[in-house]
N, C-alpha and C. Protein backbone atom coordinates (compact mmCIF):
# COMPACT_ATOMS: atom_id res chain seq x y z
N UNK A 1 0.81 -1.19 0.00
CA UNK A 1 0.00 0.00 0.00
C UNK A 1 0.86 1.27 0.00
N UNK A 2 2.09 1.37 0.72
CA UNK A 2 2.61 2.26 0.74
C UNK A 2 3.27 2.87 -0.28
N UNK A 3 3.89 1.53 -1.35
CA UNK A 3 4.44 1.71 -2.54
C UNK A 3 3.08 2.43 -3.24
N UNK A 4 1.97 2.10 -3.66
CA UNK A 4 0.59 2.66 -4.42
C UNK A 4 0.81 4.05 -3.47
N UNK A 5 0.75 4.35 -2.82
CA UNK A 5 1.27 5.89 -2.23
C UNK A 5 1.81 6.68 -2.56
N UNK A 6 2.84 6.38 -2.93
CA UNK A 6 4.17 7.08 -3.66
C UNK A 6 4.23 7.17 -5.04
N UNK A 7 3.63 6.21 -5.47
CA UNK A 7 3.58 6.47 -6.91
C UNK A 7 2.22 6.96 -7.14
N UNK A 8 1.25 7.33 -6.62
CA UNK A 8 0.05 8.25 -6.44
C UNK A 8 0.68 9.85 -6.34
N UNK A 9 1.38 9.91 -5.02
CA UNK A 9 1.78 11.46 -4.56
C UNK A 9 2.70 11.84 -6.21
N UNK A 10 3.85 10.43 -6.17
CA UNK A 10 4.34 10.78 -7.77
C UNK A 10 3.61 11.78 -8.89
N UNK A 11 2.98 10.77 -9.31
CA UNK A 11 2.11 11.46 -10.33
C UNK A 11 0.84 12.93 -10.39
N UNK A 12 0.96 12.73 -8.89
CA UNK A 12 -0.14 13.99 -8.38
C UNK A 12 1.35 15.35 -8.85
N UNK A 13 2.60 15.51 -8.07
CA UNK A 13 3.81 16.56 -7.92
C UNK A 13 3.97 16.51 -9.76
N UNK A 14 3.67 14.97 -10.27
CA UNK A 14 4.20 15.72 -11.87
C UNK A 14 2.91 16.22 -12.61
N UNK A 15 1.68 15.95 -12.39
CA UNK A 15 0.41 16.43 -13.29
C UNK A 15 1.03 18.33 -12.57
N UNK A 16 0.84 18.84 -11.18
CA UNK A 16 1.10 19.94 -10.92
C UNK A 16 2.44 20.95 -12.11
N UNK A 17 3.21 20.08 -12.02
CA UNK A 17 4.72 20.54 -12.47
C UNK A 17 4.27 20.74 -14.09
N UNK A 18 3.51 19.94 -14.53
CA UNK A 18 3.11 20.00 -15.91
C UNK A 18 2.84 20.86 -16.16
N UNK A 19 1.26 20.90 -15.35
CA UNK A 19 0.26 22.15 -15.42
C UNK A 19 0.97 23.44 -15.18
N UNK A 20 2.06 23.63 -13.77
CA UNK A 20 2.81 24.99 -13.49
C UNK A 20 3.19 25.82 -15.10
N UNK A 21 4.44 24.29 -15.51
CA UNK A 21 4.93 24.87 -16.57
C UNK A 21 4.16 25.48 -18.56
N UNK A 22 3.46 24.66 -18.34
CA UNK A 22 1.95 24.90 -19.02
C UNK A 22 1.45 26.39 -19.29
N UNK A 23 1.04 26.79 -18.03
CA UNK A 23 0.93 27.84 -17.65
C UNK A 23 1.34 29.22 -17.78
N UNK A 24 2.66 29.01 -17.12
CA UNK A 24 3.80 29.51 -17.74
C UNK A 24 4.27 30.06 -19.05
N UNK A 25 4.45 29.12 -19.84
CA UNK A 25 4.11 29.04 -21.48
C UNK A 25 3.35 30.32 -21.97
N UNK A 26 1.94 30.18 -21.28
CA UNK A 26 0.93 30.99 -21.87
C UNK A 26 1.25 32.70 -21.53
N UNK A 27 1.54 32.55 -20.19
CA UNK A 27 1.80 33.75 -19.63
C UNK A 27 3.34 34.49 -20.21
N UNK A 28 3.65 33.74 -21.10
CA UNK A 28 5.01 33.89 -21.40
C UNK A 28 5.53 33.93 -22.99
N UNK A 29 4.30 34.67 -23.65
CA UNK A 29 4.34 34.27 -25.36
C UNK A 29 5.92 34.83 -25.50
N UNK A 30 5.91 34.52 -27.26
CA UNK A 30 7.17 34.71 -27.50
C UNK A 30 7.49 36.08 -27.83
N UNK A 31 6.58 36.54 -27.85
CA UNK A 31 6.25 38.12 -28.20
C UNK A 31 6.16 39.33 -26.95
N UNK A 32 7.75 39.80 -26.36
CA UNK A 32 7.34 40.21 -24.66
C UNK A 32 6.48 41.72 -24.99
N UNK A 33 6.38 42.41 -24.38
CA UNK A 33 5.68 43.56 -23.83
C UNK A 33 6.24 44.73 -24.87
N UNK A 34 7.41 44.49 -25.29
CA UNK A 34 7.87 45.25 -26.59
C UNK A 34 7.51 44.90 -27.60
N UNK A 35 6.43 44.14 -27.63
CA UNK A 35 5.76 43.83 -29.54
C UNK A 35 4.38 44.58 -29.62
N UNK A 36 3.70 44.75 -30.40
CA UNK A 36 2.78 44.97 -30.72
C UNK A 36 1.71 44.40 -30.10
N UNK A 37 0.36 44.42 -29.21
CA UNK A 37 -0.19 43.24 -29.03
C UNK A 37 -1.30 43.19 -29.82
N UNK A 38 -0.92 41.98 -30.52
CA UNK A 38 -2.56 41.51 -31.47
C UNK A 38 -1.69 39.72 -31.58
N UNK A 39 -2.61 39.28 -31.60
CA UNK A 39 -2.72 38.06 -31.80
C UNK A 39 -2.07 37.22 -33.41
N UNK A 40 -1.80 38.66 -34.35
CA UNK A 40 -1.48 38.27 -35.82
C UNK A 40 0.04 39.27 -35.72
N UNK A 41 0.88 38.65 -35.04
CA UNK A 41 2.17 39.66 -34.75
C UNK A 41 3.02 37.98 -34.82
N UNK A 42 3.80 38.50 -36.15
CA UNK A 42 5.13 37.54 -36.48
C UNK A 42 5.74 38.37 -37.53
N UNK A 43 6.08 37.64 -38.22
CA UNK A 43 7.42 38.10 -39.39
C UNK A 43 6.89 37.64 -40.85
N UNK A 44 5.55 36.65 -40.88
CA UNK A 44 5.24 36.09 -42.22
C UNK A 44 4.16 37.84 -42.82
N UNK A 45 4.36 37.75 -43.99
CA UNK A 45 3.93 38.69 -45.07
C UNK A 45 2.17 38.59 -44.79
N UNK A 46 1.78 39.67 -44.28
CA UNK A 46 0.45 39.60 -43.80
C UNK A 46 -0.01 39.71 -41.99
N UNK A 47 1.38 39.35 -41.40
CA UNK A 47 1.40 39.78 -40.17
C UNK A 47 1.97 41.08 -39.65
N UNK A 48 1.64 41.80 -38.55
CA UNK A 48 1.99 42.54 -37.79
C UNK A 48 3.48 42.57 -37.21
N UNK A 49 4.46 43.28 -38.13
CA UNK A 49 5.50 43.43 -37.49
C UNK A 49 5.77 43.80 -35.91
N UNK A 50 6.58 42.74 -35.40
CA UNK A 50 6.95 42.85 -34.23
C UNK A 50 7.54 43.80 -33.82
N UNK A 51 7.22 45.17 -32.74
CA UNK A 51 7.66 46.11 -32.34
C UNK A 51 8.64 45.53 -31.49
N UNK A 52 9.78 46.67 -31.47
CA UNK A 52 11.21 46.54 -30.63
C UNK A 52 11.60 47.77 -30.05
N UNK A 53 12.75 47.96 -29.71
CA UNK A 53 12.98 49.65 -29.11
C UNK A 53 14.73 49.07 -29.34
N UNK A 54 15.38 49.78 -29.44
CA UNK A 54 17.18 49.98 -30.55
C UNK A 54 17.38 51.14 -29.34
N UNK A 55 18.37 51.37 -29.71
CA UNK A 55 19.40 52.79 -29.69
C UNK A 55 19.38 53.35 -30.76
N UNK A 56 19.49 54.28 -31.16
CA UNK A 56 20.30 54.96 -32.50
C UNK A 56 21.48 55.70 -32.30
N UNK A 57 22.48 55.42 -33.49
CA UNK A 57 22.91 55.91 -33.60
C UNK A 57 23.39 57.81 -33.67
N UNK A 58 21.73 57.94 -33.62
CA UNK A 58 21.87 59.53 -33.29
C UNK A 58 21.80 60.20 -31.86
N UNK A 59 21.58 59.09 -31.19
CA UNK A 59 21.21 59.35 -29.59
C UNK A 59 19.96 58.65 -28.97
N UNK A 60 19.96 58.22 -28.12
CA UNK A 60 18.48 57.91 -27.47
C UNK A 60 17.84 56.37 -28.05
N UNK A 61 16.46 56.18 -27.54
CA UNK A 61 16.09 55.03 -28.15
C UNK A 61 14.91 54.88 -29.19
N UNK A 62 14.77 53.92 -30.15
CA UNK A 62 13.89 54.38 -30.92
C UNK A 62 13.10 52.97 -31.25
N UNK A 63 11.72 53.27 -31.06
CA UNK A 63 10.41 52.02 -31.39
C UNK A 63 10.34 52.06 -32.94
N UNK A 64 10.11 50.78 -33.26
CA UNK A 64 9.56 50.46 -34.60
C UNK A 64 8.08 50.77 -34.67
N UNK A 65 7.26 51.16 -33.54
CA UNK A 65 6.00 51.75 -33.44
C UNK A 65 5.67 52.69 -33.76
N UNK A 66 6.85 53.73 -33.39
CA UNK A 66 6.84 55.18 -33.44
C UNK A 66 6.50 55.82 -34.87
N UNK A 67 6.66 54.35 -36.02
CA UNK A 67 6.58 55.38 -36.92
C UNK A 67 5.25 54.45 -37.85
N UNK A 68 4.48 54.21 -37.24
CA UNK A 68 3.03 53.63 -37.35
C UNK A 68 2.15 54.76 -38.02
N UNK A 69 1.78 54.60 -39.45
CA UNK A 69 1.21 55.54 -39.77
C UNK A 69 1.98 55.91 -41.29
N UNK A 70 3.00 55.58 -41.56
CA UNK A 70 3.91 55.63 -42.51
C UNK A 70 4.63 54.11 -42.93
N UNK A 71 5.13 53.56 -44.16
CA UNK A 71 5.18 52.96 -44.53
C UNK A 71 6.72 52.59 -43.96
N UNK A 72 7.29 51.79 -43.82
CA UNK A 72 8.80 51.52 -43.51
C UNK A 72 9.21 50.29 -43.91
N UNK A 73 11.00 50.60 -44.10
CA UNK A 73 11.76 49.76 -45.24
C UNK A 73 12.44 49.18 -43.91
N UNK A 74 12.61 47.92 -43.42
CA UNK A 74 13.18 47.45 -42.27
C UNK A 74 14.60 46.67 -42.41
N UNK A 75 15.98 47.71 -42.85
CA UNK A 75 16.61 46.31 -42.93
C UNK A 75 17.72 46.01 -42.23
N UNK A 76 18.28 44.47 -42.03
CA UNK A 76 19.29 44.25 -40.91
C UNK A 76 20.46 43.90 -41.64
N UNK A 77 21.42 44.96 -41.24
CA UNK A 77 22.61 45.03 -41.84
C UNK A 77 23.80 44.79 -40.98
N UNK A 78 25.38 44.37 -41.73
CA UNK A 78 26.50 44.41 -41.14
C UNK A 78 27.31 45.32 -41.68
N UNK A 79 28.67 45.78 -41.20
CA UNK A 79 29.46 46.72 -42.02
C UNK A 79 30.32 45.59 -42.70
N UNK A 80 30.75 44.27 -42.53
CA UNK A 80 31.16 43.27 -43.36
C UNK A 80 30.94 42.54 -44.19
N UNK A 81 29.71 42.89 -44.75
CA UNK A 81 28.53 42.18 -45.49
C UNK A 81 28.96 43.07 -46.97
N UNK A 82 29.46 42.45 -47.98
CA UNK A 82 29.60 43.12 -49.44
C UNK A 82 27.78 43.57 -50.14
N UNK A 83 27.00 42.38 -49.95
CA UNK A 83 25.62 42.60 -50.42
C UNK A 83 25.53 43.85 -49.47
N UNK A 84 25.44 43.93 -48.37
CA UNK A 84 24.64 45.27 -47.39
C UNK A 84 25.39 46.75 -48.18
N UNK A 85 27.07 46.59 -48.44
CA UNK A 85 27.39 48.15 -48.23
C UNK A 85 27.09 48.28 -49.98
N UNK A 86 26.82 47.21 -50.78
CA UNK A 86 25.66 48.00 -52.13
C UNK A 86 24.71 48.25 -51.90
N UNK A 87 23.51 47.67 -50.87
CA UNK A 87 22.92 48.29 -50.94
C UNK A 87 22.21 49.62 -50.16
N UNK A 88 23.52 50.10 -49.55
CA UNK A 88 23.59 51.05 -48.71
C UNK A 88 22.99 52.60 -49.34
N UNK A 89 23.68 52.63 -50.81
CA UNK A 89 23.71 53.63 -51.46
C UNK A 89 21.92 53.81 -51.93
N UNK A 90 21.36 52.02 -52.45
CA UNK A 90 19.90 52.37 -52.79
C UNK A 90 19.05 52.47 -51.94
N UNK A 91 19.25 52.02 -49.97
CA UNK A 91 18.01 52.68 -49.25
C UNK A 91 18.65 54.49 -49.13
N UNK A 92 19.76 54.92 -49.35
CA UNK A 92 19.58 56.53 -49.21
C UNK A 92 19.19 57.11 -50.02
N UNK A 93 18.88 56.33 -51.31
CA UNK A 93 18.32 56.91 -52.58
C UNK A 93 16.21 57.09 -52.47
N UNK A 94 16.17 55.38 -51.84
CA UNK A 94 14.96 55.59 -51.01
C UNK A 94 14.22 56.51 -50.44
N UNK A 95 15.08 56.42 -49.27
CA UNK A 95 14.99 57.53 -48.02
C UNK A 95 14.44 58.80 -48.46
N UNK A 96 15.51 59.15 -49.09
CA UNK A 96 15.71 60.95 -49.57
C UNK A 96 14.61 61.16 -50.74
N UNK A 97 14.52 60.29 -51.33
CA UNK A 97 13.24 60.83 -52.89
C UNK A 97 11.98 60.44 -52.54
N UNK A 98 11.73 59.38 -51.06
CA UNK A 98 10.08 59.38 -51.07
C UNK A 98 10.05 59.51 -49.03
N UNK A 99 11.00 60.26 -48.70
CA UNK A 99 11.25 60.46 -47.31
C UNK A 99 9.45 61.10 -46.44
N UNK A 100 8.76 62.01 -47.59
CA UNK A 100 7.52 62.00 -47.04
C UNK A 100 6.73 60.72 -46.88
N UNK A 101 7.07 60.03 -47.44
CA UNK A 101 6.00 58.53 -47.67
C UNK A 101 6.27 57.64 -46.65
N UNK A 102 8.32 57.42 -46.86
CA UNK A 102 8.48 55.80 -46.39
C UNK A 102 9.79 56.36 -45.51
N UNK A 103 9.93 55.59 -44.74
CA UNK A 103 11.25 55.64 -43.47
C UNK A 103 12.14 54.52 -44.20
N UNK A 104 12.92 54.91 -43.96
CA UNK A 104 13.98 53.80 -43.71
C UNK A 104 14.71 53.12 -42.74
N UNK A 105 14.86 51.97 -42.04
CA UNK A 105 15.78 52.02 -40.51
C UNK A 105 16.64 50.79 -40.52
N UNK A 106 17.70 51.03 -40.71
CA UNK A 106 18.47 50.06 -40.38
C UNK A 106 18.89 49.49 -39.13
N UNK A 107 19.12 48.25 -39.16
CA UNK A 107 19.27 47.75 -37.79
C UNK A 107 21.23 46.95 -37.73
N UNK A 108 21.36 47.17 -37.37
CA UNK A 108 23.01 46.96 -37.70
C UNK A 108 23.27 45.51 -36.32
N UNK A 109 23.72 44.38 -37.18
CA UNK A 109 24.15 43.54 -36.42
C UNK A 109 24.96 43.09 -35.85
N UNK A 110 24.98 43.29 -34.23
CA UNK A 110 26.07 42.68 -33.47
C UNK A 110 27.79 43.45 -33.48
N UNK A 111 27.32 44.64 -34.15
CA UNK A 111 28.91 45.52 -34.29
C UNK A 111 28.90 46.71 -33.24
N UNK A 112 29.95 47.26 -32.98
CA UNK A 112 29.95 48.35 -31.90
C UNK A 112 29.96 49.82 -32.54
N UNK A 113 29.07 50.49 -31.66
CA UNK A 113 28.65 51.63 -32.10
C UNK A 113 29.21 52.34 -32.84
N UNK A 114 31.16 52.49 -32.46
CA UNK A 114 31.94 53.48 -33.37
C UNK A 114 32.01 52.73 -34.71
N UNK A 115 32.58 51.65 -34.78
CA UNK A 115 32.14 50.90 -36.13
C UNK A 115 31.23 51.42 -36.68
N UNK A 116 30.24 51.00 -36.57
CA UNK A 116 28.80 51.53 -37.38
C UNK A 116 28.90 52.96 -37.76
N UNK A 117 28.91 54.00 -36.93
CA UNK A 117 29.20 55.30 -36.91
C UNK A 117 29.88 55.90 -38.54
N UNK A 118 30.99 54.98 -37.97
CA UNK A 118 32.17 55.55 -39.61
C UNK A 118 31.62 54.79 -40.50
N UNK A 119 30.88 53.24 -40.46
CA UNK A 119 30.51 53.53 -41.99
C UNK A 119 29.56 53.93 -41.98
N UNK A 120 28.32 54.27 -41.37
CA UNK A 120 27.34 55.18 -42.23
C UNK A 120 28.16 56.69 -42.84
N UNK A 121 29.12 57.40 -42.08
CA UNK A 121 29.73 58.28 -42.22
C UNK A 121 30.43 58.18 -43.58
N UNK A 122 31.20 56.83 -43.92
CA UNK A 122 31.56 56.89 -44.94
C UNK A 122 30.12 56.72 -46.06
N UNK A 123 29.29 55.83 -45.83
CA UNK A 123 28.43 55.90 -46.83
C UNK A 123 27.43 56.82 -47.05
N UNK A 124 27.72 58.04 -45.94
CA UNK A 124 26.96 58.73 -46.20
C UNK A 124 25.66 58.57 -46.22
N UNK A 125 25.32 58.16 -44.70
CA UNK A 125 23.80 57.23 -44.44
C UNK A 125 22.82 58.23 -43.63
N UNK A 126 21.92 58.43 -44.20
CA UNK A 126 21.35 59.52 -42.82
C UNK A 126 19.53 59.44 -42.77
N UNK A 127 19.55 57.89 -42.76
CA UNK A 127 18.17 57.07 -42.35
C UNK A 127 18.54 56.60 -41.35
N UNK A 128 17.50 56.65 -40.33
CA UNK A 128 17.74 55.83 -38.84
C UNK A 128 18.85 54.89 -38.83
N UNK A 129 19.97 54.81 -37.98
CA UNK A 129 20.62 53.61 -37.54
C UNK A 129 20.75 52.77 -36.51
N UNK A 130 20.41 51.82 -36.74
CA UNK A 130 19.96 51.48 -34.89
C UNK A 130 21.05 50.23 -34.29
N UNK A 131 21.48 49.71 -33.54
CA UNK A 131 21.96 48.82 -33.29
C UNK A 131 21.21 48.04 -32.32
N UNK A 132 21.54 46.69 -32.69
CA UNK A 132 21.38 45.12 -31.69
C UNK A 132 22.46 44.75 -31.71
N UNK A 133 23.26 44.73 -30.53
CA UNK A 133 23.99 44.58 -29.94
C UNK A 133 23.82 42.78 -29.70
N UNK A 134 22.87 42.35 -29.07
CA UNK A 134 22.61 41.49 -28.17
C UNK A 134 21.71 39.91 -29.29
N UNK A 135 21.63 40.92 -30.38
CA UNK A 135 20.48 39.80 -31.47
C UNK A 135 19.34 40.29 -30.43
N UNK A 136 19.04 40.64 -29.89
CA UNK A 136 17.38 40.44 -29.46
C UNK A 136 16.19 40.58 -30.29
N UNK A 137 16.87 41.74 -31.48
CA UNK A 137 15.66 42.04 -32.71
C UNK A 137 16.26 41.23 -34.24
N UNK A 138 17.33 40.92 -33.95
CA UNK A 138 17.46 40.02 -35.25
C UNK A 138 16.81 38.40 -34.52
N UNK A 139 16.58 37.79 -33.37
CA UNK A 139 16.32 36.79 -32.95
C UNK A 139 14.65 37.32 -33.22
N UNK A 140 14.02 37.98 -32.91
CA UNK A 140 12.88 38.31 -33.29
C UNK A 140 12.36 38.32 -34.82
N UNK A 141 13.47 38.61 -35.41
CA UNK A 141 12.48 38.97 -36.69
C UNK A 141 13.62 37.93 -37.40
N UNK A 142 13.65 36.50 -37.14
CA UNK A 142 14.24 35.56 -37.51
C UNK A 142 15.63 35.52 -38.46
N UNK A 143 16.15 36.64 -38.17
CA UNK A 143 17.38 37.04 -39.14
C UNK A 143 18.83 35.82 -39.33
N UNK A 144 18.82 35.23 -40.12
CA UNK A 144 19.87 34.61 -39.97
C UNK A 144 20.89 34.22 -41.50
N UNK A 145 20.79 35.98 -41.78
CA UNK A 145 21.89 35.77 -43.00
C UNK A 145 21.90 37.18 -43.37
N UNK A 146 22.19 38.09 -43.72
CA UNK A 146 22.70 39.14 -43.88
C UNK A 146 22.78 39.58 -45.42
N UNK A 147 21.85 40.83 -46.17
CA UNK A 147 21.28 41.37 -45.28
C UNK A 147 19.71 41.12 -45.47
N UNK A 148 18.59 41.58 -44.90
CA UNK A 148 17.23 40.77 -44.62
C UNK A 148 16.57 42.36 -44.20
N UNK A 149 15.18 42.11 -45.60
CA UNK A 149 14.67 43.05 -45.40
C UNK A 149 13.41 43.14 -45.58
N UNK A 150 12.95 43.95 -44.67
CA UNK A 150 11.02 43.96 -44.34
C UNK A 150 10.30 44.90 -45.11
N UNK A 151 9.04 44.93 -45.40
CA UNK A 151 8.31 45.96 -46.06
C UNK A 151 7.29 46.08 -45.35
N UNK A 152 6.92 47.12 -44.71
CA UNK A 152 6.03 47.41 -43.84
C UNK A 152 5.10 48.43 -43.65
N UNK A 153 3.71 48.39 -44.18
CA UNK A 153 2.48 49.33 -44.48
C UNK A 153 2.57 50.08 -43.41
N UNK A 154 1.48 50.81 -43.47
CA UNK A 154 1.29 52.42 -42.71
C UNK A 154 0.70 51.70 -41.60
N UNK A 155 0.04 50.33 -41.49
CA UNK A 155 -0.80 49.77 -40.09
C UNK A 155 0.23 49.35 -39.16
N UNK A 156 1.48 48.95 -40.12
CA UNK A 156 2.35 47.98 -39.43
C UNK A 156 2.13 46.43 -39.77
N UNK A 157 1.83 46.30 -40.90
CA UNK A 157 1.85 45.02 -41.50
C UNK A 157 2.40 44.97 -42.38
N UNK A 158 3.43 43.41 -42.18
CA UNK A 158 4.57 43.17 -43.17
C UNK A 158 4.00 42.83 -44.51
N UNK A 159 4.07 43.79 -45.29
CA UNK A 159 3.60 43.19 -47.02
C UNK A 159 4.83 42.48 -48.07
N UNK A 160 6.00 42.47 -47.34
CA UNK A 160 6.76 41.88 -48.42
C UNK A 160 8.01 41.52 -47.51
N UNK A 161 8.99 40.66 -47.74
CA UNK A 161 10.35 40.72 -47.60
C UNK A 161 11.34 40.12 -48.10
N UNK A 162 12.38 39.73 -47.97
CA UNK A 162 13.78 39.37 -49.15
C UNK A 162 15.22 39.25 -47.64
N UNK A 163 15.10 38.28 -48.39
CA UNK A 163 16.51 37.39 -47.23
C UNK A 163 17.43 37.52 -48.64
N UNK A 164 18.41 37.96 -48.22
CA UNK A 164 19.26 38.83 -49.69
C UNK A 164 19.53 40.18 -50.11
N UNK A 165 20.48 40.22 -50.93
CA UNK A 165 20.28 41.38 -51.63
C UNK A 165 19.28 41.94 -52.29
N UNK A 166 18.91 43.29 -52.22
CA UNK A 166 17.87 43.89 -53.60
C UNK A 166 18.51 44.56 -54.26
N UNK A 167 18.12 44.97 -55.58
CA UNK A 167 18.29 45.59 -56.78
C UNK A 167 17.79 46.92 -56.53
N UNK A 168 18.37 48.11 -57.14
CA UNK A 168 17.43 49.53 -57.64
C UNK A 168 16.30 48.71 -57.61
N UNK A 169 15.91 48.25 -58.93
CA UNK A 169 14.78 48.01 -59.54
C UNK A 169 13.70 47.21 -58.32
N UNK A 170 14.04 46.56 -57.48
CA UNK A 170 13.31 46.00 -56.63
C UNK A 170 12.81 46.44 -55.21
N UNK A 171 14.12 47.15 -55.17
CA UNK A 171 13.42 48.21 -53.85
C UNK A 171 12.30 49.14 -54.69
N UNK A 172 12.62 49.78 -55.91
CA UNK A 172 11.48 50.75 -56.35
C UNK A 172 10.22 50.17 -56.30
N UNK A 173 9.77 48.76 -57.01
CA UNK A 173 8.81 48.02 -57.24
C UNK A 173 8.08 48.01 -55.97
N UNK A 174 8.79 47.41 -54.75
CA UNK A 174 8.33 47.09 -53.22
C UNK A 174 8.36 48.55 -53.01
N UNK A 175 8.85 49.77 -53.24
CA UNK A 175 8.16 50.90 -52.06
C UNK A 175 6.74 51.40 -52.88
N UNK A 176 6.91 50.94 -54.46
CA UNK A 176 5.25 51.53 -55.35
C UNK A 176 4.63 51.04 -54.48
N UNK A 177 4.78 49.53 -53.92
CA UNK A 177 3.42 49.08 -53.29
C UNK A 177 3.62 49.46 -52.05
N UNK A 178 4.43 49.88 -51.28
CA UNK A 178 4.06 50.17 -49.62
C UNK A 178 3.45 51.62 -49.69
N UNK A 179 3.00 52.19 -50.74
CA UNK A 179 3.06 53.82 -51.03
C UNK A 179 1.69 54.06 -51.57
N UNK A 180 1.08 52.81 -51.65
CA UNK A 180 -0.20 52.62 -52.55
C UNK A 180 -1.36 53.30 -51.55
């Protein structure tokens, strides 16, 4: 009887431990208190880009929320990346000829601030620069190749993106439609 005891109390401490961690889970989406909250918030084309908060490079900190209401070009860059520093030159071409319409913000991966600094300086970059230091927003917005870029309506829904390089011709195509 005593053995049927123990393996009773057993199974009672693991249904609890289940349920605790269960629980947990729920209270614990993958999406913390810095995303957006709606229920249709991921990274697939048709969802709600996941809000974050950066540094910038110009000072201070800056939300991907903040600019809700306007269309934005989201992309995650390195200064060692040959694809990123071509296409450095076509988001400032972006930026600057439809700057009423669409933002631009780069998110710079895993490099230290003065780094980053001199090359936008050399490339002559003067769209948001933000750094992740830590991956917390490239782990968010599933980044895992360099460089990777979002298209994102005036609601904050992702309408397009490209793991790769883009072309002139393809950033123009993708901002006609975020501009529509």
């Amino acid at each position: 009887m005593t053995l049927r005891k123990n393996y009773i109390a057993l199974a009672i401490m693991l249904a609890v431990i289940v349920a605790s961690i269960t629980i947990i889970g729920f209270k614990n989406p993958k999406y913390t208190a810095n995303t957006i909250k709606s229920e249709n918030v991921g990274t697939s084309i048709g969802e709600f880009a996941p809000d974050f908060e950066l540094d910038s490079t110009a000072g201070g900190k800056v939300k991907l929320s903040n600019f809700k209401g306007k269309a934005v070009i989201l992309n995650f860059w390195a200064t060692w990346c040959p694809p990123c520093k071509e296409e450095m030159p076509l988001f400032e071409n972006a930026y600057r000829s439809e700057s009423d319409k669409v933002v631009v913000i780069g998110v710079n991966l895993q490099e230290s601030e003065e780094n980053v600094r001199d090359f936008i300086k050399k490339f002559g970059i003067s769209f948001p620069t933000l750094l992740d230091p830590n991956s917390e927003v490239k782990e968010l917005y599933n980044v895992f190749t360099q460089p990777v870029t979002y298209f994102i309506d005036k609601e904050g829904k992702i309408i397009d993106k490209k793991f790769g390089p883009l072309t002139d011709k393809e950033i123009s195509e993708k901002v006609d439609k975020l501009i529509i």
